[in-house]
C-alpha atoms as a PDB file:
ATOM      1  CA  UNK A   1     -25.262  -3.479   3.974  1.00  0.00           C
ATOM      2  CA  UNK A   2     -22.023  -4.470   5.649  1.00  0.00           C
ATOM      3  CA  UNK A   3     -18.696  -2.483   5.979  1.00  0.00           C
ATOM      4  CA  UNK A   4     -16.064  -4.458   3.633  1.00  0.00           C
ATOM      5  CA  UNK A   5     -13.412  -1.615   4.179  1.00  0.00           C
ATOM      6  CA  UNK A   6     -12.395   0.493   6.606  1.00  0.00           C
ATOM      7  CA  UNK A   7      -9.545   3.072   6.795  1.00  0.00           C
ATOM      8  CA  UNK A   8      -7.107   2.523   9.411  1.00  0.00           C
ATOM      9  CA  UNK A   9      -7.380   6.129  11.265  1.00  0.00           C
ATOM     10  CA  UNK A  10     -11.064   4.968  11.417  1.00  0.00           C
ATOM     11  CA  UNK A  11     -11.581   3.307  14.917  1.00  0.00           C
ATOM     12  CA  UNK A  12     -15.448   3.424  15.243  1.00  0.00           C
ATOM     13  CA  UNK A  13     -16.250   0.913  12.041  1.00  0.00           C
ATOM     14  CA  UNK A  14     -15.219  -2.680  11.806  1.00  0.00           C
ATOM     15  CA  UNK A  15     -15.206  -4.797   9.341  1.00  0.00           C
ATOM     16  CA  UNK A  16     -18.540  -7.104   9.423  1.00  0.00           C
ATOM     17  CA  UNK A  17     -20.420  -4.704  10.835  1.00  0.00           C
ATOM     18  CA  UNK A  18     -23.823  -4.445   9.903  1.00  0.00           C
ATOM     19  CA  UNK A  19     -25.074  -0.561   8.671  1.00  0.00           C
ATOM     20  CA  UNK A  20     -28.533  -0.137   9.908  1.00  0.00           C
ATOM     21  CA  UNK A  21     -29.482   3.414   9.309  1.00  0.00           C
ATOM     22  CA  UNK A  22     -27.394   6.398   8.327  1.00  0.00           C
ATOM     23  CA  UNK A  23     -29.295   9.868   9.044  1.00  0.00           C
ATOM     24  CA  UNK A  24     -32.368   8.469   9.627  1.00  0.00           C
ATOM     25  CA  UNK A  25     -32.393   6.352   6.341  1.00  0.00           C
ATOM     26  CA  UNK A  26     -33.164   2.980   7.117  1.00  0.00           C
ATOM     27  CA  UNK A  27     -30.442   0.350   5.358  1.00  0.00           C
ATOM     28  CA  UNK A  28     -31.831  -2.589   7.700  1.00  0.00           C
ATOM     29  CA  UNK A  29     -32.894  -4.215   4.297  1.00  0.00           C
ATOM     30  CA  UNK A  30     -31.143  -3.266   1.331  1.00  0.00           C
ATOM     31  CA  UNK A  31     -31.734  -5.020  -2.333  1.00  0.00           C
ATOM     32  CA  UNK A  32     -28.534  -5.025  -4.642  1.00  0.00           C
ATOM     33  CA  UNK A  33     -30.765  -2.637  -6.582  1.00  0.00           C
ATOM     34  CA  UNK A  34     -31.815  -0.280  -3.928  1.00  0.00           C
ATOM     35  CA  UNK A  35     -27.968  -0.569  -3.318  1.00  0.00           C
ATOM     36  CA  UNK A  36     -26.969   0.302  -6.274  1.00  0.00           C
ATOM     37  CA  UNK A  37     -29.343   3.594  -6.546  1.00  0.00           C
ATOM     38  CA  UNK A  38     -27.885   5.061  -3.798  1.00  0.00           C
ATOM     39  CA  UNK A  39     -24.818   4.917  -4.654  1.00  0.00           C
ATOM     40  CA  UNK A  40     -24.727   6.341  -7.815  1.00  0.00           C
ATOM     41  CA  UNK A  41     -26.940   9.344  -5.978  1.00  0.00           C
ATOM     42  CA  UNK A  42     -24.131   9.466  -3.168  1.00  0.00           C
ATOM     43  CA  UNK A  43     -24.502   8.249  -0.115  1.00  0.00           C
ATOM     44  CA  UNK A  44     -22.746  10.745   1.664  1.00  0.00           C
ATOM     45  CA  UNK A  45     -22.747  13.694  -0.997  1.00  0.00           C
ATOM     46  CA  UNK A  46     -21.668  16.514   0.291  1.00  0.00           C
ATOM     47  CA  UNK A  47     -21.747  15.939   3.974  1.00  0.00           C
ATOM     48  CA  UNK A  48     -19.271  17.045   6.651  1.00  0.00           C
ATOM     49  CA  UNK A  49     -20.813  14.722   9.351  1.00  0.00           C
ATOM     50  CA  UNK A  50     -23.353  12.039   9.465  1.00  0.00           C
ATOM     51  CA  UNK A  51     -25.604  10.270  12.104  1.00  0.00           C
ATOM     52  CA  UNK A  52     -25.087   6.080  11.792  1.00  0.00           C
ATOM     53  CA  UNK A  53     -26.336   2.858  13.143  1.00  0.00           C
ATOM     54  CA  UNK A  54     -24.674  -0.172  13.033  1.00  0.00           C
ATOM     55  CA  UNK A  55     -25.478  -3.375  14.234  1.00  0.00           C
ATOM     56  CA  UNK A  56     -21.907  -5.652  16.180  1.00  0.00           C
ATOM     57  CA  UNK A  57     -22.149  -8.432  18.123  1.00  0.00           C
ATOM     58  CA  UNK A  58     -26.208  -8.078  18.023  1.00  0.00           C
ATOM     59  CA  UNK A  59     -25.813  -4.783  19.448  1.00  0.00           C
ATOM     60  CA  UNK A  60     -26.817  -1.942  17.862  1.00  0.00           C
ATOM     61  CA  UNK A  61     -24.106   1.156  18.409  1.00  0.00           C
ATOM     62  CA  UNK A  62     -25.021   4.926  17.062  1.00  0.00           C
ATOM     63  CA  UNK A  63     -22.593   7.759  16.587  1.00  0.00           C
ATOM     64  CA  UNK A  64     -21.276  10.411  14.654  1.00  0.00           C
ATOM     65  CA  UNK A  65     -18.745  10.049  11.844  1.00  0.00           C
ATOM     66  CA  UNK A  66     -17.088  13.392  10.896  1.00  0.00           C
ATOM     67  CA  UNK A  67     -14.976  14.145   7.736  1.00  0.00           C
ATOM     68  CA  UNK A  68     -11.138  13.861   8.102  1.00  0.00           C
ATOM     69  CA  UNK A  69      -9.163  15.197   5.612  1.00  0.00           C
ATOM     70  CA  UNK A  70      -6.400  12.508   5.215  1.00  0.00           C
ATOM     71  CA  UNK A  71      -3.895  14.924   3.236  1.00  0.00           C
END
């Protein structure tokens, strides 16, 4: 799965990089079906923070994304 969007308050995400895990669920290989099921169960359903891996540059970078209420 790779990020396609990012908001512009958002500095850790780029666009083109690579999600490899997000709380411990691994998204290193991802069908369009298996995609598509966890969406509709929500990815990030009711979370305040959550735990991600991403792979840039062929590095792989952790960290924490928290919510930020925009408005």
């Amino acid at each position: 799965m790779r990020v396609s969007e990012v908001n512009v308050k958002m500095k850790a995400l780029k666009i083109g990089d690579q999600v490899l895990s997000i709380d411990e669920v691994n998204y290193r290989e991802l069908n369009p079906e298996q995609w598509c099921e966890t969406v509709e169960n929500g990815l990030l359903k009711d979370k305040v923070e959550i735990n991600i891996t991403i792979l840039r540059d062929n590095q792989e970078i952790s960290f924490v994304l928290k919510e930020l209420k925009l408005i």
